[in-house]
Every structure is written in structure tokens, then in C-alpha cells.
PDB file of N, CA and C in Angstrom:
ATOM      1  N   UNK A   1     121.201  95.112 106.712  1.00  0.00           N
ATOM      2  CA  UNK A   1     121.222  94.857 105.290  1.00  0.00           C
ATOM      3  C   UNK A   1     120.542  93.526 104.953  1.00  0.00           C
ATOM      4  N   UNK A   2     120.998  92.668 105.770  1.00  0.00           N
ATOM      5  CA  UNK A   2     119.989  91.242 105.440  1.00  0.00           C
ATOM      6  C   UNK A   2     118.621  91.330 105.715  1.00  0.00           C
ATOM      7  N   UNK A   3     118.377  92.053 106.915  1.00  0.00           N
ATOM      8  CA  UNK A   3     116.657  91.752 106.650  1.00  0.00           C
ATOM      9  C   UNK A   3     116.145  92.795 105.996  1.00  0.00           C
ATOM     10  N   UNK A   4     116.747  93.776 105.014  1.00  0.00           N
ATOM     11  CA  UNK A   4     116.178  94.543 104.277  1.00  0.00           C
ATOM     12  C   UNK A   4     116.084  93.561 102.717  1.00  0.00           C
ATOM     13  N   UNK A   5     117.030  92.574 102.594  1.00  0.00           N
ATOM     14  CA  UNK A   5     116.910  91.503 101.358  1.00  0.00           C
ATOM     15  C   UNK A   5     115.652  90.994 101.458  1.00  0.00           C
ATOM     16  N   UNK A   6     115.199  90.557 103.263  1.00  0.00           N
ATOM     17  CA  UNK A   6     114.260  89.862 103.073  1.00  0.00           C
ATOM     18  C   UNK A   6     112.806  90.546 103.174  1.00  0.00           C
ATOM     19  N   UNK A   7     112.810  91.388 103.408  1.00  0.00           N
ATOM     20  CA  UNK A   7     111.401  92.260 103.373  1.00  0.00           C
ATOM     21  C   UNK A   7     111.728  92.550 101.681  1.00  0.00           C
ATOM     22  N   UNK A   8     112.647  93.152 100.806  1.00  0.00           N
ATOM     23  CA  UNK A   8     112.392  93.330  99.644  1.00  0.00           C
ATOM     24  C   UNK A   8     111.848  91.816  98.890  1.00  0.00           C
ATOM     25  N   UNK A   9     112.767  90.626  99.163  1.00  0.00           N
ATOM     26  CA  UNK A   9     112.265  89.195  98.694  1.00  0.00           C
ATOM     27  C   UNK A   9     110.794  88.948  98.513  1.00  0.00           C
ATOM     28  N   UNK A  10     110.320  89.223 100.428  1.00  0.00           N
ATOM     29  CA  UNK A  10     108.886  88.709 100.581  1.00  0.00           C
ATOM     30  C   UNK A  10     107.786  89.707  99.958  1.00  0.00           C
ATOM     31  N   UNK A  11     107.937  91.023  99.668  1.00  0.00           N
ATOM     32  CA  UNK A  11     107.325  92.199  98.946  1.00  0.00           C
ATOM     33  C   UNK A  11     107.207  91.603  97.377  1.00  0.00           C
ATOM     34  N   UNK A  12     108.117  91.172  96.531  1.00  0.00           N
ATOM     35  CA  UNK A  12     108.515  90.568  95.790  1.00  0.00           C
ATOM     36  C   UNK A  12     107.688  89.593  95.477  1.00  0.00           C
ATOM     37  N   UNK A  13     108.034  88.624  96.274  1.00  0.00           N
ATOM     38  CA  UNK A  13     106.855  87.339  96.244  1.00  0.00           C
ATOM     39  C   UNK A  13     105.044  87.487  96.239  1.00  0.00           C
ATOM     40  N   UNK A  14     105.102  88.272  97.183  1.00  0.00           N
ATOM     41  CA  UNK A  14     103.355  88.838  97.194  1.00  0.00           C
ATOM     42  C   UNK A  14     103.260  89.576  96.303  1.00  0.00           C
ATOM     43  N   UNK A  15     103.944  90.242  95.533  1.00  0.00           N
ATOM     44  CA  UNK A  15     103.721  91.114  94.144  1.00  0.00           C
ATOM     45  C   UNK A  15     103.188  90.312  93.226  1.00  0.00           C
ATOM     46  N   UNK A  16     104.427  89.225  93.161  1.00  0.00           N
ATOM     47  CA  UNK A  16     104.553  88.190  91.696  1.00  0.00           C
ATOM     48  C   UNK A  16     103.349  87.256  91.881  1.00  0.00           C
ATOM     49  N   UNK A  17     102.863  86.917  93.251  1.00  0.00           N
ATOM     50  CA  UNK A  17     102.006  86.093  93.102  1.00  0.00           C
ATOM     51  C   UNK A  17     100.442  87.229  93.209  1.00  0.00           C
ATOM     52  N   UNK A  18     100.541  87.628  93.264  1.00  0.00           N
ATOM     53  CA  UNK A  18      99.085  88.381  93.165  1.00  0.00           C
ATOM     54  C   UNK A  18      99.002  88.906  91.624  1.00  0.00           C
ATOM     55  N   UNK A  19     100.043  89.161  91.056  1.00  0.00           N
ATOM     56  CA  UNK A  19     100.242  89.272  89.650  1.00  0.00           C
ATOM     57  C   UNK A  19     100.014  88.161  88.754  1.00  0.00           C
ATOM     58  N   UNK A  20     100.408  86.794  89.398  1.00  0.00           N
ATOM     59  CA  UNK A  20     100.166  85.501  88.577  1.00  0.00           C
ATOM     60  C   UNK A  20      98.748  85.925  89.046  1.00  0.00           C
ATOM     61  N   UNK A  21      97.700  85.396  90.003  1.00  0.00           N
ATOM     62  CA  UNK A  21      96.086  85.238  90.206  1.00  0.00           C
ATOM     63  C   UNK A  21      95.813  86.487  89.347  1.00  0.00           C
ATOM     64  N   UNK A  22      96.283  87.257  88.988  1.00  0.00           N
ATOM     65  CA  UNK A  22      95.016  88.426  88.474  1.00  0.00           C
ATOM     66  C   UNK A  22      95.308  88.088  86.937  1.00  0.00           C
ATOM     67  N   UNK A  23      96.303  88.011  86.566  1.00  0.00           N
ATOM     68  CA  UNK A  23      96.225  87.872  84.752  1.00  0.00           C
ATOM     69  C   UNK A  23      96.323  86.605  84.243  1.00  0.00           C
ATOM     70  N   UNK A  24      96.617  85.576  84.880  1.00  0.00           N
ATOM     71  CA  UNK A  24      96.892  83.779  84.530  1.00  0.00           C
ATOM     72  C   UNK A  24      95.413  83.987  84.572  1.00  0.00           C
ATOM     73  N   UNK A  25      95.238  82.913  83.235  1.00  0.00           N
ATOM     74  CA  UNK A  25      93.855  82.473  82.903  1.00  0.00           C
ATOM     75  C   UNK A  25      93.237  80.967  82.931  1.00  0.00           C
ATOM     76  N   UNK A  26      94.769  80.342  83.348  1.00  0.00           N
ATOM     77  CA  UNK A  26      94.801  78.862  83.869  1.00  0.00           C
ATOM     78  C   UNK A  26      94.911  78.676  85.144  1.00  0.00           C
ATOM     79  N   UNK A  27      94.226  78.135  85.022  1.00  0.00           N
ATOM     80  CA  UNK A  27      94.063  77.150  87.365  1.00  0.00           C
ATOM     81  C   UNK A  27      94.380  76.972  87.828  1.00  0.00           C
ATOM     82  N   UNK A  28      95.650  76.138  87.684  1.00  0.00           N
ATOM     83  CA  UNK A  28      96.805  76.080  88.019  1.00  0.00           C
ATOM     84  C   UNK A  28      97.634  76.687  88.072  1.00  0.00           C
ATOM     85  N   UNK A  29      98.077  78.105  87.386  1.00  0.00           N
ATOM     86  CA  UNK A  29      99.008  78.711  87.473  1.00  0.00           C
ATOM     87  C   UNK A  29      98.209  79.978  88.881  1.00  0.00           C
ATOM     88  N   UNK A  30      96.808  79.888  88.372  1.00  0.00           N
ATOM     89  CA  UNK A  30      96.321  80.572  89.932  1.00  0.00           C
ATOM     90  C   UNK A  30      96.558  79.850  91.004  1.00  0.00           C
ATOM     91  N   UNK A  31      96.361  79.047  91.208  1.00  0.00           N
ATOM     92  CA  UNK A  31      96.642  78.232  92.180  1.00  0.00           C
ATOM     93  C   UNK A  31      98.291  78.161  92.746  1.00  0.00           C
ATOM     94  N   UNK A  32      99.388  78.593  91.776  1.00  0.00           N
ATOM     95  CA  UNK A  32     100.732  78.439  91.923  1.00  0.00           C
ATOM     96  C   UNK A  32     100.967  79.857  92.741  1.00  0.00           C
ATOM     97  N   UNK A  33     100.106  80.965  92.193  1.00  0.00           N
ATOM     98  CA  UNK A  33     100.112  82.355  92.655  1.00  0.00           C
ATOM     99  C   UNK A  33      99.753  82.521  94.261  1.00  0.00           C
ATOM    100  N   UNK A  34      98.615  81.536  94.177  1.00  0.00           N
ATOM    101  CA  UNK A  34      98.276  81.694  95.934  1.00  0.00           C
ATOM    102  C   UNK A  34      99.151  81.190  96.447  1.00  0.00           C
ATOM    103  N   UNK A  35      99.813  79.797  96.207  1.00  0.00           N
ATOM    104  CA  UNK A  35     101.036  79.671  97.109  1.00  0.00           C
ATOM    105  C   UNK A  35     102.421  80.167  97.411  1.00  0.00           C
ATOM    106  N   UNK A  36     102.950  81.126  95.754  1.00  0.00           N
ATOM    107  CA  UNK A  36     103.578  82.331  96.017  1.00  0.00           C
ATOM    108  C   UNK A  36     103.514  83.229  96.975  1.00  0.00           C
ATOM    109  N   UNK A  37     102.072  83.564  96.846  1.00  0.00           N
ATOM    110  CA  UNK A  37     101.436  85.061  98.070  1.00  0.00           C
ATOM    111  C   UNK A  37     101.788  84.346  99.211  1.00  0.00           C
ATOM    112  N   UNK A  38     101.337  83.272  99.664  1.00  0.00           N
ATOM    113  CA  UNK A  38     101.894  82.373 100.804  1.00  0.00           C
ATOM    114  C   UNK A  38     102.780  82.111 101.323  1.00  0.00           C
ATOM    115  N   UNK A  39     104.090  82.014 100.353  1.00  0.00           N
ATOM    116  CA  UNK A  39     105.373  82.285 100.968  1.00  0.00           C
ATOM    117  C   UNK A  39     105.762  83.400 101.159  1.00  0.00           C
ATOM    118  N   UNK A  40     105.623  84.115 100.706  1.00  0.00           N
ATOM    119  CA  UNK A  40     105.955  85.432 100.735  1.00  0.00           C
ATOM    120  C   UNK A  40     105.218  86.030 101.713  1.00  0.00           C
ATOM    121  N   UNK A  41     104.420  85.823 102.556  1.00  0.00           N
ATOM    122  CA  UNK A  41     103.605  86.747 103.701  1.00  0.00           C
ATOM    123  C   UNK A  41     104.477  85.214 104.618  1.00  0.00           C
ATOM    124  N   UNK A  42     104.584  84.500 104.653  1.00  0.00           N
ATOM    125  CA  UNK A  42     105.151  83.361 105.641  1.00  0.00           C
ATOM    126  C   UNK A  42     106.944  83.893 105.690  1.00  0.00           C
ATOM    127  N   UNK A  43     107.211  84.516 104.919  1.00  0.00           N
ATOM    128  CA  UNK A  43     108.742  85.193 104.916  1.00  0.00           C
ATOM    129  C   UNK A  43     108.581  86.423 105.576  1.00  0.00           C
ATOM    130  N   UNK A  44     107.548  86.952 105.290  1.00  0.00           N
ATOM    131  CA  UNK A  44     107.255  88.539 106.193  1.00  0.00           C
ATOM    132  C   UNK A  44     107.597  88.312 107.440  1.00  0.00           C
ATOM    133  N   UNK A  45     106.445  87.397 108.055  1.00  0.00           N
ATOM    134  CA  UNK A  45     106.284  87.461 109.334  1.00  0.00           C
ATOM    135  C   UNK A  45     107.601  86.464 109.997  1.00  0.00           C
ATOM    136  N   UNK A  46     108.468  86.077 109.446  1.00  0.00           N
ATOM    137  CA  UNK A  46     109.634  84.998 110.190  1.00  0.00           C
ATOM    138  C   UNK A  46     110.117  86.847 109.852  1.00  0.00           C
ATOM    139  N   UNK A  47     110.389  87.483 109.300  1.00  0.00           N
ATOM    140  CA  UNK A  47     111.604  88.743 108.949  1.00  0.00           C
ATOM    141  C   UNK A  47     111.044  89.721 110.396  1.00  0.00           C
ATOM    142  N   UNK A  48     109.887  89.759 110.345  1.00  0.00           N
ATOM    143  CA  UNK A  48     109.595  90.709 111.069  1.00  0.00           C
ATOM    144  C   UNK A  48     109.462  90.251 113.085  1.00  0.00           C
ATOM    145  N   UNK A  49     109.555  89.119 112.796  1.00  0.00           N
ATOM    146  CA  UNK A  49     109.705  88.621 114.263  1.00  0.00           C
ATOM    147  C   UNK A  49     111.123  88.024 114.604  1.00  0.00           C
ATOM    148  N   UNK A  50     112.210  88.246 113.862  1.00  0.00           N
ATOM    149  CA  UNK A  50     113.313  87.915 113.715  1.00  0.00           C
ATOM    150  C   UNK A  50     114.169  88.960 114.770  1.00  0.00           C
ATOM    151  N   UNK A  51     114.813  89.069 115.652  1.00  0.00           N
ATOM    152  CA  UNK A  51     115.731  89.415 116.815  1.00  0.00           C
ATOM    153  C   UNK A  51     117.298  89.332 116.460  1.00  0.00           C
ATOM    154  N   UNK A  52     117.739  90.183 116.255  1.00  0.00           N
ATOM    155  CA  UNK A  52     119.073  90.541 116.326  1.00  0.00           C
ATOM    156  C   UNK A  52     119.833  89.588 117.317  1.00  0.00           C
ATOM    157  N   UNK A  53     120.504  88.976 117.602  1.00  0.00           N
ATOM    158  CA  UNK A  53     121.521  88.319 118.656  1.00  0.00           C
ATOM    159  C   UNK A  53     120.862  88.036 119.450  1.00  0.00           C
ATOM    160  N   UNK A  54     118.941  87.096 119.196  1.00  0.00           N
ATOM    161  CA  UNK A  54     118.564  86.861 120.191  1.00  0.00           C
ATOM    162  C   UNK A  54     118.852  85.177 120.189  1.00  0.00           C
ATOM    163  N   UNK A  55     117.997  84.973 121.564  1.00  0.00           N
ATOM    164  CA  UNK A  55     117.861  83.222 121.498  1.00  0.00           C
ATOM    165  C   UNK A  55     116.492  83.054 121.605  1.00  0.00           C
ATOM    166  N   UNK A  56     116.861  81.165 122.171  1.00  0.00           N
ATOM    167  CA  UNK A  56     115.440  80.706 121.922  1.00  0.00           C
ATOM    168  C   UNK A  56     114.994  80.788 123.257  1.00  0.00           C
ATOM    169  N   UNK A  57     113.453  80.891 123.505  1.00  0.00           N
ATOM    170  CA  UNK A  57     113.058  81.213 124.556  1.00  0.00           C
ATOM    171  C   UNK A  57     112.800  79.906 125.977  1.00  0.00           C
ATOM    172  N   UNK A  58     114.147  79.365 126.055  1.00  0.00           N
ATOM    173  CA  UNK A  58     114.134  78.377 126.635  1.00  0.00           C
ATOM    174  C   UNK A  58     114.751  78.604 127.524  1.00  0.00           C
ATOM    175  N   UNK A  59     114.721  79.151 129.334  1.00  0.00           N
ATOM    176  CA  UNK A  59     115.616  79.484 129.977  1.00  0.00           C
ATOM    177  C   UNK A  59     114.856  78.882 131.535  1.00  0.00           C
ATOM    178  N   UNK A  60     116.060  79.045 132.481  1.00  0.00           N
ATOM    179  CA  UNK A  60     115.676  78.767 133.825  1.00  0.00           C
ATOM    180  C   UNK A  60     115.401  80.263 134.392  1.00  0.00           C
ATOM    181  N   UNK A  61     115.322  80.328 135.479  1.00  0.00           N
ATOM    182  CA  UNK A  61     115.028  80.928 136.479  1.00  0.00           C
ATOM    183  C   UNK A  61     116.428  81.813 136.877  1.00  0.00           C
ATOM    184  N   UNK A  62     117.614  80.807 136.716  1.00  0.00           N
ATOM    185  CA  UNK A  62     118.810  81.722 136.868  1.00  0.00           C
ATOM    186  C   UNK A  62     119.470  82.110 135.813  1.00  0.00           C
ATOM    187  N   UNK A  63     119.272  82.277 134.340  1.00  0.00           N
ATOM    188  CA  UNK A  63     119.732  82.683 133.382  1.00  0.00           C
ATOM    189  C   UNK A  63     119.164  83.733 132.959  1.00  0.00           C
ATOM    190  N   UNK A  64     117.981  84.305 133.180  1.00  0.00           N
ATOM    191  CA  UNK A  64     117.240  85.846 133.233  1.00  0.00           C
ATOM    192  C   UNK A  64     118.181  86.989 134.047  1.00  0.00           C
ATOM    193  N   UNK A  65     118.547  87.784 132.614  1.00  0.00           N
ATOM    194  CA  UNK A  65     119.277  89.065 133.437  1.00  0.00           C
ATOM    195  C   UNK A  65     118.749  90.446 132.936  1.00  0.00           C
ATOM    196  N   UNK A  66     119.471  91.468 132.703  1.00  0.00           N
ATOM    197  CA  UNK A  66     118.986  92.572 131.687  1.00  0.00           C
ATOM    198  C   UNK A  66     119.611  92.608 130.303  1.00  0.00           C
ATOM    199  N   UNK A  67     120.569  92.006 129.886  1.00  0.00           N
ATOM    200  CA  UNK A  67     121.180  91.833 128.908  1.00  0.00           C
ATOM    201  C   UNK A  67     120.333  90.779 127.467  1.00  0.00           C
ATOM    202  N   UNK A  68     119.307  89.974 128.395  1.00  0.00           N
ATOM    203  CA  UNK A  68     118.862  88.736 127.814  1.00  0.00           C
ATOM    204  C   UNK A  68     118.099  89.291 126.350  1.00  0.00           C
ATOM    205  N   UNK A  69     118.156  88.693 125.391  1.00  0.00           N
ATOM    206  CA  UNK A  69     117.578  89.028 124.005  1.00  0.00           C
ATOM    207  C   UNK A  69     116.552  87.746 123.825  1.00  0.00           C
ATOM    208  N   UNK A  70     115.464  87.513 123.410  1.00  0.00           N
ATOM    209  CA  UNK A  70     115.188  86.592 123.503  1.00  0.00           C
ATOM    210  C   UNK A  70     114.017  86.560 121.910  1.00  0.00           C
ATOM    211  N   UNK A  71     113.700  85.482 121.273  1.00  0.00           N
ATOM    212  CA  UNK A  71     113.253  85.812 119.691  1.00  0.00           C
ATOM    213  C   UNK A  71     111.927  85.188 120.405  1.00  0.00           C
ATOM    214  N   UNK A  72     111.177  86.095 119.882  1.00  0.00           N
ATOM    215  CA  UNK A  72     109.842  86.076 120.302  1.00  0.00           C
ATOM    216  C   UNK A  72     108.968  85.207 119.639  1.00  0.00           C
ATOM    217  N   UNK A  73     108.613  83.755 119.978  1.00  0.00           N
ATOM    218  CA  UNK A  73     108.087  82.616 119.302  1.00  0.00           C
ATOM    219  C   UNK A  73     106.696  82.703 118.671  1.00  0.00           C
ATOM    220  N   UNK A  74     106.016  83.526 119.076  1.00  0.00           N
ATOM    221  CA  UNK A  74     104.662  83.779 118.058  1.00  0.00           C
ATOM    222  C   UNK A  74     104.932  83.653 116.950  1.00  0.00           C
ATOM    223  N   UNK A  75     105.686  84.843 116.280  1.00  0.00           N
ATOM    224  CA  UNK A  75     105.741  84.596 114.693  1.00  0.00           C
ATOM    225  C   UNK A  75     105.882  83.580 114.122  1.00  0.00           C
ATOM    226  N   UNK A  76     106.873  82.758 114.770  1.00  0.00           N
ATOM    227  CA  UNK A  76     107.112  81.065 114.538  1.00  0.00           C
ATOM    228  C   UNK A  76     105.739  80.473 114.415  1.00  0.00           C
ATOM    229  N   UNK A  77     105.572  80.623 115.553  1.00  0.00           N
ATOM    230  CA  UNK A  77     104.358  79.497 115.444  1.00  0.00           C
ATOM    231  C   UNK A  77     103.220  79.649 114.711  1.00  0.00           C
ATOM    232  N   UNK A  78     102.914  80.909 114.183  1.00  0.00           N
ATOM    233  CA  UNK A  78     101.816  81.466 113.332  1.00  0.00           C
ATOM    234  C   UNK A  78     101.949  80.992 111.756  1.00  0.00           C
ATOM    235  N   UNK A  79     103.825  81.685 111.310  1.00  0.00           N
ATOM    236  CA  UNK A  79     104.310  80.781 110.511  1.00  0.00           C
ATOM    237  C   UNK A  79     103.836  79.165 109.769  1.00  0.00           C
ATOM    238  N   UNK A  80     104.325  78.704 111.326  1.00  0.00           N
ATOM    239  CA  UNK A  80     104.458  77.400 111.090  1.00  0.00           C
ATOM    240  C   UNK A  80     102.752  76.808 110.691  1.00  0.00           C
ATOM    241  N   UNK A  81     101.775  77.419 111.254  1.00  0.00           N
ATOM    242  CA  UNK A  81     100.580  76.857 111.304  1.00  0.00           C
ATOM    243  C   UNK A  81     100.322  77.050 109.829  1.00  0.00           C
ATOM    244  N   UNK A  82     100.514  78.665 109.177  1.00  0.00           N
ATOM    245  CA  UNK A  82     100.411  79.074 107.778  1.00  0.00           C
ATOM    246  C   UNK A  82     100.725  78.359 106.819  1.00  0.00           C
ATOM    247  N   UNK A  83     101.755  77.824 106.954  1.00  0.00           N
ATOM    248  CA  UNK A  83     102.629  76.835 106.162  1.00  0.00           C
ATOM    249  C   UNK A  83     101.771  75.559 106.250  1.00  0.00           C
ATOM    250  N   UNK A  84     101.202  74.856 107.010  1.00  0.00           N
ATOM    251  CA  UNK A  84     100.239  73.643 107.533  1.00  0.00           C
ATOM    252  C   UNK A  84      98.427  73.913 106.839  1.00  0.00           C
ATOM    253  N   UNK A  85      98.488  75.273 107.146  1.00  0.00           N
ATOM    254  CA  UNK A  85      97.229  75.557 106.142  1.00  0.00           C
ATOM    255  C   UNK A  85      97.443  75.769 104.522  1.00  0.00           C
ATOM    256  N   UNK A  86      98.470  76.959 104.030  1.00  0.00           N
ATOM    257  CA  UNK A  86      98.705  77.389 103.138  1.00  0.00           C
ATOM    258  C   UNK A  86      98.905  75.641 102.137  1.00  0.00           C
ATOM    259  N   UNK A  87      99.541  74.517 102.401  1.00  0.00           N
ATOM    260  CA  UNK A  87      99.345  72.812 102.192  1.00  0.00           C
ATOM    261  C   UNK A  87      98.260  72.459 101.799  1.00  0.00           C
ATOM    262  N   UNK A  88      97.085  72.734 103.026  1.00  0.00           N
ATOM    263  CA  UNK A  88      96.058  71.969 102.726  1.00  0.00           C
ATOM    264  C   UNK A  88      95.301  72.340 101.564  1.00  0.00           C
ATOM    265  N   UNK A  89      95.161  73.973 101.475  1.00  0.00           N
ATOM    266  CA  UNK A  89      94.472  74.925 100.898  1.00  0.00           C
ATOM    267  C   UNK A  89      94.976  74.413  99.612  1.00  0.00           C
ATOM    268  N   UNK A  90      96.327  74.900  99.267  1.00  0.00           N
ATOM    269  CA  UNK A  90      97.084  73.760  97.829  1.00  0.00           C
ATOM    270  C   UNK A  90      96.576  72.412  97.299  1.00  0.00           C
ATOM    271  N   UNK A  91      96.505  71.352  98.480  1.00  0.00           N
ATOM    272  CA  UNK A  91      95.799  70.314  98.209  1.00  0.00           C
ATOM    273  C   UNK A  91      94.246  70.252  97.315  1.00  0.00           C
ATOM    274  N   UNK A  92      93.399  71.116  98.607  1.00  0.00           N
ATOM    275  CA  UNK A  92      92.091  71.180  97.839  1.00  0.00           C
ATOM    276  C   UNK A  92      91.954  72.162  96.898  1.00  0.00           C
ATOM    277  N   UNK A  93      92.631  72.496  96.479  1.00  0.00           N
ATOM    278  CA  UNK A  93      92.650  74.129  95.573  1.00  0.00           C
ATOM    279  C   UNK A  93      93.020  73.160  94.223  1.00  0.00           C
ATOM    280  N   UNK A  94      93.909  72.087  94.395  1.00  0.00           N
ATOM    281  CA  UNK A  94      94.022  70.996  93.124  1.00  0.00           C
ATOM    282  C   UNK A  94      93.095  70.200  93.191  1.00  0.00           C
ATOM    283  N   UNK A  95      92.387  69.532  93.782  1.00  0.00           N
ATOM    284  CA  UNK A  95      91.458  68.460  93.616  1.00  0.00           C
ATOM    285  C   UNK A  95      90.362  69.565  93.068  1.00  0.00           C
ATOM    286  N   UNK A  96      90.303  70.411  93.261  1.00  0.00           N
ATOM    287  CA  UNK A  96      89.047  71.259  92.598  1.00  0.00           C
ATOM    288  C   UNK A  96      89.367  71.319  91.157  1.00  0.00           C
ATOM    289  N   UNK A  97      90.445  71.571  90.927  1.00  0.00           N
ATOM    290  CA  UNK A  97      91.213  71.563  89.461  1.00  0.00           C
ATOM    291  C   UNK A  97      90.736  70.837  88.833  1.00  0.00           C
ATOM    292  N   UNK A  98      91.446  69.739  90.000  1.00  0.00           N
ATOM    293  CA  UNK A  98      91.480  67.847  88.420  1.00  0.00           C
ATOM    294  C   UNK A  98      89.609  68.316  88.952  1.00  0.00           C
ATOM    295  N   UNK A  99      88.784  68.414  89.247  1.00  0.00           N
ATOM    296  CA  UNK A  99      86.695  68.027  89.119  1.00  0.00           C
ATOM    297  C   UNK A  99      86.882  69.196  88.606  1.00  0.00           C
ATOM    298  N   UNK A 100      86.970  70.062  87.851  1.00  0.00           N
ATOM    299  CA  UNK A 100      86.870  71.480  87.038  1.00  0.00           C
ATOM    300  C   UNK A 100      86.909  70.787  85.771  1.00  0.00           C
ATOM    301  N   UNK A 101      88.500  69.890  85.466  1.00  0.00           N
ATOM    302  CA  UNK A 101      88.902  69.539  84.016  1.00  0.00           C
ATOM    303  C   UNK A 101      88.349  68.495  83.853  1.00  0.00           C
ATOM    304  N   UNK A 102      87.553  67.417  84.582  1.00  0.00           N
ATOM    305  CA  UNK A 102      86.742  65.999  84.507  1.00  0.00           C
ATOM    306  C   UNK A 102      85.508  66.549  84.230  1.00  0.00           C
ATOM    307  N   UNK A 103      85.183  68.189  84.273  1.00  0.00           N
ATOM    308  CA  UNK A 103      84.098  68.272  84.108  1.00  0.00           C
ATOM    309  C   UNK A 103      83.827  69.203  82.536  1.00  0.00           C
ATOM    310  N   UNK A 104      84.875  69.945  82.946  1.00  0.00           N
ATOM    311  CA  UNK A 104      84.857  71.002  81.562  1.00  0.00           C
ATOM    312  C   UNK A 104      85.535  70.658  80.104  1.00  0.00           C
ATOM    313  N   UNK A 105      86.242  70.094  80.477  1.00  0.00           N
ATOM    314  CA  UNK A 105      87.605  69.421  79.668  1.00  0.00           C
ATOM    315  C   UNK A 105      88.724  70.656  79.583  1.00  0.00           C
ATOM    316  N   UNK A 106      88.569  71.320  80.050  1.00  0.00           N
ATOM    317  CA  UNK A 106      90.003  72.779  80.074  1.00  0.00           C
ATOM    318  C   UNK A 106      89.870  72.989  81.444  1.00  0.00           C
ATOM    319  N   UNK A 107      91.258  73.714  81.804  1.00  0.00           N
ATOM    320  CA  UNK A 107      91.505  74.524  82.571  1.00  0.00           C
ATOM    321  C   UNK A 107      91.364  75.961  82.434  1.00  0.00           C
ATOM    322  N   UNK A 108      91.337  76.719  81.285  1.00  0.00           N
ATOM    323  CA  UNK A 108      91.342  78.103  81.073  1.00  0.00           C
ATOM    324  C   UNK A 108      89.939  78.795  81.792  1.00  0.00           C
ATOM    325  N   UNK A 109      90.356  79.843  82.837  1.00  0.00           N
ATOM    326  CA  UNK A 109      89.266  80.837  82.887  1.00  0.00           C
ATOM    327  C   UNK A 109      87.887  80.611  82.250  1.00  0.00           C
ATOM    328  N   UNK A 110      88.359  81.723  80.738  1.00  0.00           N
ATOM    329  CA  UNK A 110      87.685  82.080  79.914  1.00  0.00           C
ATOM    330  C   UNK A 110      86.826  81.019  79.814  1.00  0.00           C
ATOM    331  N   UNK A 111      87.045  79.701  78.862  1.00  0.00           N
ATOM    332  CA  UNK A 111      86.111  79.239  78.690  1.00  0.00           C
ATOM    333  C   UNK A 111      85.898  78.257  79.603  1.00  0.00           C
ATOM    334  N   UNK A 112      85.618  77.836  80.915  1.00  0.00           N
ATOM    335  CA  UNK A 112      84.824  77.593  81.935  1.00  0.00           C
ATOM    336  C   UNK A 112      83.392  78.684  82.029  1.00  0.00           C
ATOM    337  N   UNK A 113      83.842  80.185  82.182  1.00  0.00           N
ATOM    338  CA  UNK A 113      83.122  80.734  82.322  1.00  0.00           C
ATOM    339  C   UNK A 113      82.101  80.972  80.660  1.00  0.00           C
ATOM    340  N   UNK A 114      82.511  80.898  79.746  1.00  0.00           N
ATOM    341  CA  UNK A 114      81.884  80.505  78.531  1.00  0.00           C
ATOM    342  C   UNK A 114      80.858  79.135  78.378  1.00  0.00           C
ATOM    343  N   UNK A 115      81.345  78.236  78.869  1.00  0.00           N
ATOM    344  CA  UNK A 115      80.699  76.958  78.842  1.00  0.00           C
ATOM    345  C   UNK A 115      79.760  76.888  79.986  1.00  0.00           C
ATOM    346  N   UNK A 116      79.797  77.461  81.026  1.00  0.00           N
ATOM    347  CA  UNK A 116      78.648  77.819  82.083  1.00  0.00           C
ATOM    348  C   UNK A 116      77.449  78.509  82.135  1.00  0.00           C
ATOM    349  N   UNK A 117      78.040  79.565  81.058  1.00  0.00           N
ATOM    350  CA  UNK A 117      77.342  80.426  81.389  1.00  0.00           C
ATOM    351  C   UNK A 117      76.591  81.668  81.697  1.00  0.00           C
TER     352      UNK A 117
END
């Protein structure tokens, strides 16, 4: 039942944010959408690499049996890198913003693409 919350959550999130980028006509609120879609695929993949009664994959030599469950650290770490990009991408995805509005004087879509062109 819980990781069915969280696959509906992260489905959710990539909905709402692909829904903000396609009809927001401001830059920022696109920009808020990609980092929506971002959490929400960064919630996927922690749900879907997530192990029932497992552990962490930190063991000796004599603690390996057949019983052992163990949570498989890729997703983590793919995660974690996503989250480290999905940042930066945010970062420069705003500095493009503020040289958009120093240049256009708006943020809106529409008239960027009006005043261009």
C-alpha cells in the first residue's frame, strides 16, 4: 500500500509538472515545472529500487546467507547524482531568466517571442 502512494505521488508530480511547462507562459513557472518533473522521476526511481525488509549493502564475508535481502544501491546513486544535476540545471535555467528579463523587460512567452521575432 505504501509504495503504491508513492508511484501514484511521483505519476502525479510528472503530470503536474509537464502540465505547468506546456501551458505556463512565464519562465519561471516553466522552470518550477522542470523541477517538479524532477522530483517526481527522482521519487520513481528511489520507489522502484526500494526492497521490502532489505538492508544496506554493507556486509562481511560471514554475514552472507540465503535469507539476506539487500537494497540495491544504483537507484540511490543515480538518484542522488539527478538531484546534483536536476540543481545545477535550476541554477542555469534562472540565470537565463534574470539575461531574458535584462534583455526583454518580461518574462512572458508570448511576448519574447513577439519582440524577436
Amino acid at each position: 500500500m505504501m509504495m503504491t502512494i508513492n508511484y501514484i505521488a511521483s505519476f502525479f508530480l510528472i503530470v503536474l509538472g509537464f502540465y505547468t511547462i506546456v501551458t505556463k507562459y512565464n519562465i519561471v513557472k516553466t522552470v518550477i515545472g522542470l523541477s517538479i518533473v524532477d522530483y517526481g522521476v527522482n521519487l520513481l526511481i528511489i520507489s522502484i529500487g526500494y526492497v521490502p525488509g532489505g538492508t544496506a549493502p554493507i556486509f562481511t564475508e560471514g554475514e552472507i546467507n540465503q535469507l539476506s535481502y539487500f537494497v540495491d544501491p544504483i537507484p540511490q546513486a543515480l538518484t542522488l547524482t539527478s538531484i546534483v544535476i536536476g540543481a545545477c540545471v535550476t541554477a542555469m535555467s534562472m540565470s537565463l531568466v534574470m539575461k531574458l528579463h535584462e534583455s526583454y523587460g518580461t518574462l512572458d512567452t508570448r511576448e519574447i517571442r513577439r519582440l524577436h521575432g
